[in-house]
N, C-alpha and C. Protein backbone atom coordinates (compact mmCIF):
# COMPACT_ATOMS: atom_id res chain seq x y z
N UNK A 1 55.89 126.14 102.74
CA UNK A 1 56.07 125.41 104.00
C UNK A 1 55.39 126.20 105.12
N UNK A 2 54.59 125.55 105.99
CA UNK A 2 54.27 126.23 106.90
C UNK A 2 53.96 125.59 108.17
N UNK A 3 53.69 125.54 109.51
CA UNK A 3 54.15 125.05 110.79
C UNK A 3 53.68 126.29 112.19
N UNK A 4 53.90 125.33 113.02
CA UNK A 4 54.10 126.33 114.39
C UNK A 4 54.42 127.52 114.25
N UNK A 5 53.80 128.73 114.82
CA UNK A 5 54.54 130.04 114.90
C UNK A 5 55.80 130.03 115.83
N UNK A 6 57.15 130.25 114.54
CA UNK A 6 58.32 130.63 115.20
C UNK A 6 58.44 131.69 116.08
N UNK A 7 58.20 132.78 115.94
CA UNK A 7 57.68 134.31 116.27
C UNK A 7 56.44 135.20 116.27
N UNK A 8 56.19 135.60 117.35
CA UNK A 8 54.69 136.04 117.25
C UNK A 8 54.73 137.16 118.51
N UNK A 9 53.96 138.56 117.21
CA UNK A 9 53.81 139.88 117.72
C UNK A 9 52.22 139.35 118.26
N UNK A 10 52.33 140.44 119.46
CA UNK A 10 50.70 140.33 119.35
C UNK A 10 49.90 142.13 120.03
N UNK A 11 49.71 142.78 119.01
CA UNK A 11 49.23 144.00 119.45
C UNK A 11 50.31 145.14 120.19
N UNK A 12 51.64 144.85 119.48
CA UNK A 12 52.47 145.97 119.69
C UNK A 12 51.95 147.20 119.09
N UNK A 13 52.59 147.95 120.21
CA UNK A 13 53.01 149.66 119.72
C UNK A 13 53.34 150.09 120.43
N UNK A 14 53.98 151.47 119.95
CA UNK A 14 55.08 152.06 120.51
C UNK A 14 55.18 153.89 120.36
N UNK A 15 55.40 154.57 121.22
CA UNK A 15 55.25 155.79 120.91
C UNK A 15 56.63 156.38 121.05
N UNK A 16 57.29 157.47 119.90
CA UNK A 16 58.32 157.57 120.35
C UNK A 16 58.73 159.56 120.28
N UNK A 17 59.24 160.34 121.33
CA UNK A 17 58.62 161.78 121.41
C UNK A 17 57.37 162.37 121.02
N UNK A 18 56.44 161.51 121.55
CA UNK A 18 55.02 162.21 121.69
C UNK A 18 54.02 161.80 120.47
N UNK A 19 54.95 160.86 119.39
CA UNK A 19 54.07 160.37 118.46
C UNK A 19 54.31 158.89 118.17
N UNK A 20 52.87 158.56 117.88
CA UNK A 20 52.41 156.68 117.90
C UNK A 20 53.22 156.28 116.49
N UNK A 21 54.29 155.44 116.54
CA UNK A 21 55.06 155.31 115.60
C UNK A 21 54.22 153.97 115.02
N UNK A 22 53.60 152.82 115.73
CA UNK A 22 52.69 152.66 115.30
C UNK A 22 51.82 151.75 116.32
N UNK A 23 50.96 151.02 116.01
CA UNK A 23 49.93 150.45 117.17
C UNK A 23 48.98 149.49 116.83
N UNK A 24 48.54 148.32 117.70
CA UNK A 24 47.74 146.90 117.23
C UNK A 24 48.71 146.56 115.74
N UNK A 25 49.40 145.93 116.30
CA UNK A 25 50.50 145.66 115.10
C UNK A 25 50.59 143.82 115.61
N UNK A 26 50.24 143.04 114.61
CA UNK A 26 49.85 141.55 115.26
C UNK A 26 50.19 140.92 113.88
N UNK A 27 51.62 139.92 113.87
CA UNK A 27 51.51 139.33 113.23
C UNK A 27 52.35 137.69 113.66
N UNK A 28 52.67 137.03 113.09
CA UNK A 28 53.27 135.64 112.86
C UNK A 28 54.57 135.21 112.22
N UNK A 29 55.44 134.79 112.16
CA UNK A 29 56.08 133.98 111.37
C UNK A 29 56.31 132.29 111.27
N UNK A 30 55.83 131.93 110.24
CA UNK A 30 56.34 130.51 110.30
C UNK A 30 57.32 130.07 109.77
N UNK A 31 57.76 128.81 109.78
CA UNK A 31 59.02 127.82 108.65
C UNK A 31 58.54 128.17 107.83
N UNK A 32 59.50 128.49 106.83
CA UNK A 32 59.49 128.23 105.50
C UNK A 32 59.56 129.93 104.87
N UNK A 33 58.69 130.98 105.99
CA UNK A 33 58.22 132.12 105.00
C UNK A 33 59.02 133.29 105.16
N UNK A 34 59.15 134.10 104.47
CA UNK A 34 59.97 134.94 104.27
C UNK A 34 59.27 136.36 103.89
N UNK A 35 59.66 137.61 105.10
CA UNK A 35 58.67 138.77 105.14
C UNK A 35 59.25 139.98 104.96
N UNK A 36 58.73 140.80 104.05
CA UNK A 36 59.49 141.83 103.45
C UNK A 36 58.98 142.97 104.18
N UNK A 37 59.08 143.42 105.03
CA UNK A 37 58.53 144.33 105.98
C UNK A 37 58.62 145.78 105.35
N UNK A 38 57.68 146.87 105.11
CA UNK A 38 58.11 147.92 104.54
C UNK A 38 57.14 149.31 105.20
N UNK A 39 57.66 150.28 105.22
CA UNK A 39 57.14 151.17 105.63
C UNK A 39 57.86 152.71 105.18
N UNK A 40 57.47 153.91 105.70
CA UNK A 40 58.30 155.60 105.36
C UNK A 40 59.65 155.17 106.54
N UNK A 41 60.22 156.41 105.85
CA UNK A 41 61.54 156.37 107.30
C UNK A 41 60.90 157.11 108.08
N UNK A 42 61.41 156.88 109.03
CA UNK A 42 60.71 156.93 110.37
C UNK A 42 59.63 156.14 111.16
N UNK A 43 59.23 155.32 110.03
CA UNK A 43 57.78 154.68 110.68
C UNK A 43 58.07 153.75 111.76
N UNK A 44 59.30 153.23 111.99
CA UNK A 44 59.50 152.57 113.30
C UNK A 44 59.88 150.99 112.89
N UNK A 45 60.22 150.90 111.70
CA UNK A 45 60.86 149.61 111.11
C UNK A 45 61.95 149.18 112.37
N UNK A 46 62.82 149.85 112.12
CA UNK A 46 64.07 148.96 113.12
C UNK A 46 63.72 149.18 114.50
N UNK A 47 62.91 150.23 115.03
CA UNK A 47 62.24 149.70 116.61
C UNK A 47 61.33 148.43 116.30
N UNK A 48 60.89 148.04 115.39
CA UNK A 48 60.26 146.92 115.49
C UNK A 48 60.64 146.02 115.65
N UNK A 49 62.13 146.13 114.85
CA UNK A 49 63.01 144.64 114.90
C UNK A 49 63.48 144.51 116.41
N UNK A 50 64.07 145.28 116.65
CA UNK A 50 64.81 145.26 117.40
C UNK A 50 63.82 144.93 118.99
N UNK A 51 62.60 145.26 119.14
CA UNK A 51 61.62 145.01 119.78
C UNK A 51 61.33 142.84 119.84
N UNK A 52 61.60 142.92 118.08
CA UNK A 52 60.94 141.54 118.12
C UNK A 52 62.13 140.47 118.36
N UNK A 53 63.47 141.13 118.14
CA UNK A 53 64.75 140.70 118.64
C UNK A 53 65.00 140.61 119.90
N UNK A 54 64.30 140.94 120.99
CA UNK A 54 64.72 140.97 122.35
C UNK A 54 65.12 142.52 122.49
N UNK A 55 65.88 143.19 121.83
CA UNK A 55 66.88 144.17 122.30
C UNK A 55 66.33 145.43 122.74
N UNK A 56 65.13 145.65 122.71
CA UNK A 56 64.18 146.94 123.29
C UNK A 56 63.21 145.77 123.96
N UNK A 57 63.33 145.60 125.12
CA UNK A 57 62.22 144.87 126.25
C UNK A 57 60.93 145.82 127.21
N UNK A 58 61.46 147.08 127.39
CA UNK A 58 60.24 147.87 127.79
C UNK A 58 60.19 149.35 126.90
N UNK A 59 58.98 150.21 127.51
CA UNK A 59 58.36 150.96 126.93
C UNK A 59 57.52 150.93 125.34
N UNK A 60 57.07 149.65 125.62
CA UNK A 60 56.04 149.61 124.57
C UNK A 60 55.00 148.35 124.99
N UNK A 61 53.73 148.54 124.14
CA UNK A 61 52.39 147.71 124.30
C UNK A 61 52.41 146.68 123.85
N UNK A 62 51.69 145.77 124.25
CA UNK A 62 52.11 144.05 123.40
C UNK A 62 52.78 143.07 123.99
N UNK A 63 52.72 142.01 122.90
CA UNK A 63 53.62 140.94 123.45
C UNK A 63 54.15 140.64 122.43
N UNK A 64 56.05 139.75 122.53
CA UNK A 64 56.32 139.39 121.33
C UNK A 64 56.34 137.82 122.45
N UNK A 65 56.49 136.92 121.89
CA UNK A 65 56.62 135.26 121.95
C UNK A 65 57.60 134.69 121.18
N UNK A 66 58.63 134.27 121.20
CA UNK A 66 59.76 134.01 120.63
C UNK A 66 60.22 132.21 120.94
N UNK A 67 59.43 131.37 119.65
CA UNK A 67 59.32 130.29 120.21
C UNK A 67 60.44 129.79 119.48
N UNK A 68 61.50 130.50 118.80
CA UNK A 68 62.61 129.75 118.10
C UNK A 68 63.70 131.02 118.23
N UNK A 69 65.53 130.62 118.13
CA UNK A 69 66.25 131.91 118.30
C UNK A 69 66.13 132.34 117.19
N UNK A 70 66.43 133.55 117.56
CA UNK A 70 66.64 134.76 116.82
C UNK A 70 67.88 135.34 116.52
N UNK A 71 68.07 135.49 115.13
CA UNK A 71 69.60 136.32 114.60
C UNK A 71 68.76 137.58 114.54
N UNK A 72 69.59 138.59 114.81
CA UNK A 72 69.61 140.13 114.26
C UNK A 72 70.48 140.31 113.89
N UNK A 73 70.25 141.56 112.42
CA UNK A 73 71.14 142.01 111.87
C UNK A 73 71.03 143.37 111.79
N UNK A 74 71.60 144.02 112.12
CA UNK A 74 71.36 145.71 112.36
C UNK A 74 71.87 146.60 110.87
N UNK A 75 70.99 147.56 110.99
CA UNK A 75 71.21 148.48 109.41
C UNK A 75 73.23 148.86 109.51
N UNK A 76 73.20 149.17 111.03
CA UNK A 76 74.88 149.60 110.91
C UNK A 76 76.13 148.37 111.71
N UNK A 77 77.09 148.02 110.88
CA UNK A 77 77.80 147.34 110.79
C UNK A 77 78.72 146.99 111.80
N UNK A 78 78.41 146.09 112.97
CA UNK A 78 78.98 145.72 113.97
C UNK A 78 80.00 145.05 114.00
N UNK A 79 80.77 145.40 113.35
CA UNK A 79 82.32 145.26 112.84
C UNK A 79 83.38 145.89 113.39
N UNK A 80 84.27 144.90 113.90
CA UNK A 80 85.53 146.00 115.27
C UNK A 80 86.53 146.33 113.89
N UNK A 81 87.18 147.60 114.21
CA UNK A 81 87.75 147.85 113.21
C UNK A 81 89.37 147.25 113.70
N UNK A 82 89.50 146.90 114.09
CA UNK A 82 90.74 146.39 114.45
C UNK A 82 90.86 145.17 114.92
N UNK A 83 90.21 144.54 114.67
CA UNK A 83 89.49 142.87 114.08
C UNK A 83 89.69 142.38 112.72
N UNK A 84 90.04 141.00 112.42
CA UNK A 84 90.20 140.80 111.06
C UNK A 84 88.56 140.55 111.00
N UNK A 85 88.01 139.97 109.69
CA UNK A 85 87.05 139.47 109.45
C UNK A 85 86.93 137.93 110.49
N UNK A 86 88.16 137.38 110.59
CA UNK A 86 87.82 135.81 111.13
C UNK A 86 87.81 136.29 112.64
N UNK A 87 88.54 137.29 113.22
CA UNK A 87 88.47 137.42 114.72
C UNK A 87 87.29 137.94 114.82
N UNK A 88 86.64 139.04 113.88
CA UNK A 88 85.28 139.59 114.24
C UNK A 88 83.78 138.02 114.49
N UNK A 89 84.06 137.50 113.66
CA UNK A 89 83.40 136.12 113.63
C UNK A 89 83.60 135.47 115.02
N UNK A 90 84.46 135.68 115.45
CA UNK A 90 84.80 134.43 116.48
C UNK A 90 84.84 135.40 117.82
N UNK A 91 84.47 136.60 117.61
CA UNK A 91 84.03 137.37 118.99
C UNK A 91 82.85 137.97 118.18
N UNK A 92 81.90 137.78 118.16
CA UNK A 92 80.74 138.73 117.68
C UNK A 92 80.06 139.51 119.22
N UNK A 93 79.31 140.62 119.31
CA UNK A 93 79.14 140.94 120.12
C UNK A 93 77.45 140.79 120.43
N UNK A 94 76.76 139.85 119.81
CA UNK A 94 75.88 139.44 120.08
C UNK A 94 76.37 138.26 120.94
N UNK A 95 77.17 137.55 121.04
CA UNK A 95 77.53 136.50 122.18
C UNK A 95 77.40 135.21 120.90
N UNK A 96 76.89 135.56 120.10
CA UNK A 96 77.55 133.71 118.78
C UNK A 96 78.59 134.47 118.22
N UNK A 97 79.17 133.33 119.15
CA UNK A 97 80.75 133.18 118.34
C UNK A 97 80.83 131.89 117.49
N UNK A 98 81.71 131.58 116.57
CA UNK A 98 82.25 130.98 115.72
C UNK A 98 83.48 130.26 115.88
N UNK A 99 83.89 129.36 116.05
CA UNK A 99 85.12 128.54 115.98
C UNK A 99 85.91 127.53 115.09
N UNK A 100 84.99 127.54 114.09
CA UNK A 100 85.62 126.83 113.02
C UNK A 100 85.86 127.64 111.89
N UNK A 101 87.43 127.54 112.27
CA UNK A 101 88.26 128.10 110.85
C UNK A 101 87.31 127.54 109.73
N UNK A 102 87.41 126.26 109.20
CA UNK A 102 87.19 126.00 107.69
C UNK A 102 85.76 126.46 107.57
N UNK A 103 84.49 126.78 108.28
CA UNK A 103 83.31 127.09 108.29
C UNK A 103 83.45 128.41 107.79
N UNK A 104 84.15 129.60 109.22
CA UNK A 104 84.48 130.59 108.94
C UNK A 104 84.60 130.96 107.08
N UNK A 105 86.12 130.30 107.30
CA UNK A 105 86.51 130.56 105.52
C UNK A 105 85.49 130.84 104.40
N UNK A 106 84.63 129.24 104.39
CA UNK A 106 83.64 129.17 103.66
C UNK A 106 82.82 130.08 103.63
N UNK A 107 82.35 130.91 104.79
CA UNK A 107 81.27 131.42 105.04
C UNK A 107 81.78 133.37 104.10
N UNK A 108 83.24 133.46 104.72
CA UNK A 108 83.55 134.83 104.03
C UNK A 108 83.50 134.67 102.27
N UNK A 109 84.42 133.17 102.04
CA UNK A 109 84.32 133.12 100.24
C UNK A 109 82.76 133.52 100.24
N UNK A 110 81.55 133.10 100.31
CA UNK A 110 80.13 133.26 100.36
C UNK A 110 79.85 134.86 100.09
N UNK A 111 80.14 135.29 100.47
CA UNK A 111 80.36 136.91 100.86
C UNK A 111 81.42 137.71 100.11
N UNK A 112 82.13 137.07 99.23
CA UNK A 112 83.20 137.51 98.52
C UNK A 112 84.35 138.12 99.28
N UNK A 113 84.70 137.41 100.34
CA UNK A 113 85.74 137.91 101.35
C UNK A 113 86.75 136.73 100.92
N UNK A 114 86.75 136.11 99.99
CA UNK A 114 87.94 135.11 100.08
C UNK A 114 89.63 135.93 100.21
N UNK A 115 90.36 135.63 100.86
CA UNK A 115 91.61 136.47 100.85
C UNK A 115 91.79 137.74 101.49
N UNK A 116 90.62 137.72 102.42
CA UNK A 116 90.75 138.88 103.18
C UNK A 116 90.10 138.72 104.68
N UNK A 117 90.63 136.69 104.73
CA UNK A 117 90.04 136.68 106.17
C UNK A 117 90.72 137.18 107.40
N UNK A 118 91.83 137.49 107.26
CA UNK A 118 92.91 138.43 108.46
C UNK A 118 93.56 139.20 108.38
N UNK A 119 92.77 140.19 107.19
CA UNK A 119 93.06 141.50 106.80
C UNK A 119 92.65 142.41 107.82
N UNK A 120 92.96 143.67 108.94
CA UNK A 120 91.67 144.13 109.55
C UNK A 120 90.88 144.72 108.97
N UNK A 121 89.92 144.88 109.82
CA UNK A 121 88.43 145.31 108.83
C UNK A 121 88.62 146.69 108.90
N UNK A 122 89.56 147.61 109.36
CA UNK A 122 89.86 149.23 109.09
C UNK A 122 90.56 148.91 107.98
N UNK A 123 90.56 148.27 107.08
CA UNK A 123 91.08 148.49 106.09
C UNK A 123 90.47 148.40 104.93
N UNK A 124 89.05 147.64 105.03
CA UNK A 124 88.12 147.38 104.02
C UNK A 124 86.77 148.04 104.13
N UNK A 125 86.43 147.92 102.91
CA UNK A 125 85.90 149.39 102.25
C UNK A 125 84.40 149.10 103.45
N UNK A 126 83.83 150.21 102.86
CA UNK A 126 82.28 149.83 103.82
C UNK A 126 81.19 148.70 103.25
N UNK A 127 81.66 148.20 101.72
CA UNK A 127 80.72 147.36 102.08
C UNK A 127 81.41 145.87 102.11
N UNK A 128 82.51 145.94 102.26
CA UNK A 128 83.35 144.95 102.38
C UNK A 128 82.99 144.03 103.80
N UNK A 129 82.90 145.33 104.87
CA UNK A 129 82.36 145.68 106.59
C UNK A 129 81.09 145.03 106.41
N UNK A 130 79.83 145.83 105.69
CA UNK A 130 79.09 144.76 105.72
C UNK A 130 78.76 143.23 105.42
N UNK A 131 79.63 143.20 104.38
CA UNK A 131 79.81 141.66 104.29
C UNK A 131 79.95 140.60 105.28
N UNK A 132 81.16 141.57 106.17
CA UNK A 132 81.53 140.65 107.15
C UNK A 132 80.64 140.30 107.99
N UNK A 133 79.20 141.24 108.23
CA UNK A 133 78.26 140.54 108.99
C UNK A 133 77.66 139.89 108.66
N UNK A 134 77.06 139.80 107.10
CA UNK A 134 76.23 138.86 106.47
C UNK A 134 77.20 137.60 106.31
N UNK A 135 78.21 137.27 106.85
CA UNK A 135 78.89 136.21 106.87
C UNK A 135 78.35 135.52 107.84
N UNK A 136 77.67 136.09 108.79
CA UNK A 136 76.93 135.20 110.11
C UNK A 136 75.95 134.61 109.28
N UNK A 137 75.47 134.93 108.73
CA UNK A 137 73.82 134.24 107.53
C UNK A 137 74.32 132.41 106.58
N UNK A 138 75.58 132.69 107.22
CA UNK A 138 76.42 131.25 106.33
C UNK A 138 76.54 130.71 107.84
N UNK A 139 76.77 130.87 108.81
CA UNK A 139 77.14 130.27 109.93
C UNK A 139 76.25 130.09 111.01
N UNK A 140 75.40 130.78 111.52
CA UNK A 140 74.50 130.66 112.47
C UNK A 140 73.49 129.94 112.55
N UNK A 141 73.52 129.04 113.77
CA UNK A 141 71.98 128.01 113.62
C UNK A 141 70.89 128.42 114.12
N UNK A 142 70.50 129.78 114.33
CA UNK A 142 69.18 130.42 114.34
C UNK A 142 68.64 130.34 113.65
N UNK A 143 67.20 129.90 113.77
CA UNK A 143 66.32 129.32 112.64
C UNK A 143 65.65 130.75 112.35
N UNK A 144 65.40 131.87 112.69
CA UNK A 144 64.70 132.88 113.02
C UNK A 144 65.51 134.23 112.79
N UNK A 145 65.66 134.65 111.23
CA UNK A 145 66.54 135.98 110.50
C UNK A 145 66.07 137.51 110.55
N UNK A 146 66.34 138.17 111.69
CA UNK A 146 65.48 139.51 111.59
C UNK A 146 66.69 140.28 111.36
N UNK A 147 66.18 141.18 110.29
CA UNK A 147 67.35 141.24 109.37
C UNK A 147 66.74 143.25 108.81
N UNK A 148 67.62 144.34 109.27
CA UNK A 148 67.36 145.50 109.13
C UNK A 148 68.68 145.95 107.89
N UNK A 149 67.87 146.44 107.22
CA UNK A 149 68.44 146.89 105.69
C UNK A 149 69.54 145.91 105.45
N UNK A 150 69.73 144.44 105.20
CA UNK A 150 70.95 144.05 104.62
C UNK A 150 70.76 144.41 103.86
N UNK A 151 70.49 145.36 102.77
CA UNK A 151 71.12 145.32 101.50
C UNK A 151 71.99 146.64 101.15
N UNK A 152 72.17 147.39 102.80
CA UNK A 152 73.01 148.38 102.87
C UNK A 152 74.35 148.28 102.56
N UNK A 153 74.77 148.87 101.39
CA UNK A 153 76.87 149.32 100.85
C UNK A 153 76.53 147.66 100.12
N UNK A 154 75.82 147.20 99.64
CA UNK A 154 76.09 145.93 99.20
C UNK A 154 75.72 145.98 97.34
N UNK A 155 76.59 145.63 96.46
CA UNK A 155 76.31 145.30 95.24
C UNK A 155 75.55 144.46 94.39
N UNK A 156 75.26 145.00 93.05
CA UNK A 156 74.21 144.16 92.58
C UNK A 156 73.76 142.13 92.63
N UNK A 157 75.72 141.99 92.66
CA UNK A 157 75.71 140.70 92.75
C UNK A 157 75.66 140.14 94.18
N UNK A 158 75.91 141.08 94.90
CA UNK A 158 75.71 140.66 96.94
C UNK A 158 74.01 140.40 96.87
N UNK A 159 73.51 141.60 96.35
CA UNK A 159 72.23 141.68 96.51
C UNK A 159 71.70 140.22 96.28
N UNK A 160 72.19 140.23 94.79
CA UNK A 160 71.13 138.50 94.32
C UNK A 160 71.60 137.08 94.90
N UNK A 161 72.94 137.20 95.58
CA UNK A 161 73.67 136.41 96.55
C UNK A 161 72.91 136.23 97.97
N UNK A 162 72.29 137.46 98.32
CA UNK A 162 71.78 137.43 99.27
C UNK A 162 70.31 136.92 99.66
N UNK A 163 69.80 137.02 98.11
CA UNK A 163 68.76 136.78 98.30
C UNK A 163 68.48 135.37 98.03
N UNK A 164 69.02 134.83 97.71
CA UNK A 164 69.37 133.10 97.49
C UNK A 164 69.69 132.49 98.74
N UNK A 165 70.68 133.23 99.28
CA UNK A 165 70.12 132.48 100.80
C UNK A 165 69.18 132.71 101.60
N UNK A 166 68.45 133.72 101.51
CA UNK A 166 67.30 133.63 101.74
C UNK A 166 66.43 132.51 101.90
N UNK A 167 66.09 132.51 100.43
CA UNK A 167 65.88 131.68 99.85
C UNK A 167 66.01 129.60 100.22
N UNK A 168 67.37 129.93 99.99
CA UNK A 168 67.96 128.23 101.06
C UNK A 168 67.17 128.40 102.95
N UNK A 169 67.66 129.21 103.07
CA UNK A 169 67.46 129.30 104.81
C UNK A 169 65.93 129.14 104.82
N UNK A 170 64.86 129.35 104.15
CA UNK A 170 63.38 129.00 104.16
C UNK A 170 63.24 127.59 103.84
N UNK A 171 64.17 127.48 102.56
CA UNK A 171 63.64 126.03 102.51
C UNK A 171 63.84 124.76 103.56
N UNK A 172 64.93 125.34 104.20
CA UNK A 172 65.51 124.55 105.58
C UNK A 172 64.45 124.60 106.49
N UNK A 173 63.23 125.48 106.51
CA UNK A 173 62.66 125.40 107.58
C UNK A 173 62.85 126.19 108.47
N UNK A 174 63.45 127.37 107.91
CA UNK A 174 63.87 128.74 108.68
C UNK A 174 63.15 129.81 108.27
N UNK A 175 62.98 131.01 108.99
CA UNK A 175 62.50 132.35 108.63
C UNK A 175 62.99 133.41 108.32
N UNK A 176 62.46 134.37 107.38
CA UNK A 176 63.63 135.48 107.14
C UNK A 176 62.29 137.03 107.68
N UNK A 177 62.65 137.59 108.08
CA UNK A 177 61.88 139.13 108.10
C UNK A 177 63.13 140.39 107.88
N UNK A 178 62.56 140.77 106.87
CA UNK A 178 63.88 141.72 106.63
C UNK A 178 63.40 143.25 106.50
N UNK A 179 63.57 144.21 106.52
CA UNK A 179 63.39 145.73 105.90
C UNK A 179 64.17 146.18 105.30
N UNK A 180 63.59 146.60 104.13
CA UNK A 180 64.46 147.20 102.95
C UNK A 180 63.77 147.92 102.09
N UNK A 181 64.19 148.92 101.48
CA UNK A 181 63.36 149.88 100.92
C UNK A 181 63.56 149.77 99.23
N UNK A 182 64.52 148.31 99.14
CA UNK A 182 64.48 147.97 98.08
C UNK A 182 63.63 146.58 97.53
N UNK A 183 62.91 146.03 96.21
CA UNK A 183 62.17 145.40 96.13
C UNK A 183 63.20 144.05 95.75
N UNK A 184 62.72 142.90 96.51
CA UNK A 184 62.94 142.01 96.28
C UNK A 184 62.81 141.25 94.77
N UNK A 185 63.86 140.31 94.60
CA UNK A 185 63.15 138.97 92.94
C UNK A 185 61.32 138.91 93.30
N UNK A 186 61.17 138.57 92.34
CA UNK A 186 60.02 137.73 92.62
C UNK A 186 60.46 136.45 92.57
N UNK A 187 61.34 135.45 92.12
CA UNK A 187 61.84 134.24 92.87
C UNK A 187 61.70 133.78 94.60
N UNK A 188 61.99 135.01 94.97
CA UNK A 188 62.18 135.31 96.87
C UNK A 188 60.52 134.34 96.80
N UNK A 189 59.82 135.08 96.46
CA UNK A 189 58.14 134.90 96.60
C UNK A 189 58.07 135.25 98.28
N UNK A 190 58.64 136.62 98.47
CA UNK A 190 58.82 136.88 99.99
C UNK A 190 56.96 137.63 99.87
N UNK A 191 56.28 138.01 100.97
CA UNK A 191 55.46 138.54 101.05
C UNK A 191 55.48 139.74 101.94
N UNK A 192 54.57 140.62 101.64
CA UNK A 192 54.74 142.27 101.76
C UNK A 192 54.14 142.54 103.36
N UNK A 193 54.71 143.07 104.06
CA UNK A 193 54.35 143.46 105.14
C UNK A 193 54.34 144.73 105.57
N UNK A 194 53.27 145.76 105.82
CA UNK A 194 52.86 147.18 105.70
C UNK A 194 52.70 147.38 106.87
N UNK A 195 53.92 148.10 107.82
CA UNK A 195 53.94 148.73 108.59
C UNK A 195 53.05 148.88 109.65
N UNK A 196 52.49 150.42 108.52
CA UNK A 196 51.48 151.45 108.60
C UNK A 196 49.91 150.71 108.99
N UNK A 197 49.54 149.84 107.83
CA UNK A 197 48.43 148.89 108.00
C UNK A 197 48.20 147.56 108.84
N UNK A 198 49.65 147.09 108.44
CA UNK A 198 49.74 145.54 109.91
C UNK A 198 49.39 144.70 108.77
N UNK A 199 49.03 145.01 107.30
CA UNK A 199 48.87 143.87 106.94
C UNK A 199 49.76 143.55 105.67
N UNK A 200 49.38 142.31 105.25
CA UNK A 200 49.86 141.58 104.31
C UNK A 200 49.26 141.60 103.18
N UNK A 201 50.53 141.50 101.89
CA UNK A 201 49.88 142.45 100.57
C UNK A 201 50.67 141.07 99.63
């Protein structure tokens, strides 16, 4: 599937204590495609996201264009610990909140949270915590998934869970860009995005 650019870098970079983390960095996303972004640690993966998310607006070169919303999902788990899973949902601190119980529900069973929607989340394990954010990936009508290490504290079967919605959310006509230093199915048929080079593999 492919269409209008949802999102579009154009000649970012960014320097961060005295070194070019990276630079002329120009790419696209459309409906349908799904981008496996990869690079070393340090190379400036999650300043990128977070750049192409809105959430870093100055000190760097470029333009991003953001012609559809945007979900972010951050490598660390924005989870109140003294929040159940359904109150964390229904106050998120990105500002989408959630209000439907039976959605909610659905969205934690998805995530293997069934029976632990008003448990607090200081009580569940760490990747239990992450779950609870990838529960927004069942609920949110952002067509546009920028998405930093979900596959952090998450199990073999989260993993292939996760990547199926992926999967659905493209075919809807949505986008996924994710970083992970782990390799995707080849089912995903996600395509490789190199940092370092800017390009596509």
């Amino acid at each position: 599937m492919s269409g209008p650019s949802m999102l579009e870098a154009i000649d970012l970079g960014i320097e961060r204590g005295g070194r070019q983390l990276f630079s002329g960095f120009s790419f696209s996303l459309t409906p349908g495609s799904i981008v496996h972004l990869r690079g070393e640690n340090g190379a400036g993966k999650t300043t990128l996201l977070r750049m192409l998310a809105g959430l870093s607006r100055y000190g760097f070169d470029g333009a991003v264009h953001r012609h559809s919303a945007c979900l972010f999902l951050g490598h660390q788990s924005a989870v109140k610990g003294l929040l159940s899973p359904r109150e964390n949902l229904h106050w998120h601190p990105s500002g989408e909140r959630f209000r439907d119980d039976q959605a909610i529900e659905s969205a934690l069973a998805n995530v293997g949270l069934h029976g632990y929607e008003d448990v607090p989340a200081a009580q569940l394990s760490a990747g239990q915590q992450r779950r609870v954010d990838l529960a927004r990936l069942y609920l949110s009508q952002k067509p546009v998934w920028l998405l930093d290490e979900p596959f952090t504290a998450i199990d073999i079967r989260g993993v292939t869970r996760l990547q199926q919605r992926f999967v659905e959310h493209a075919a809807q006509g949505g986008a996924v860009l994710l970083s992970s230093h782990q390799a995707l199915d080849a089912s995903v048929n996600a395509r490789l995005l190199d940092l370092s080079s800017g390009q596509f593999s």
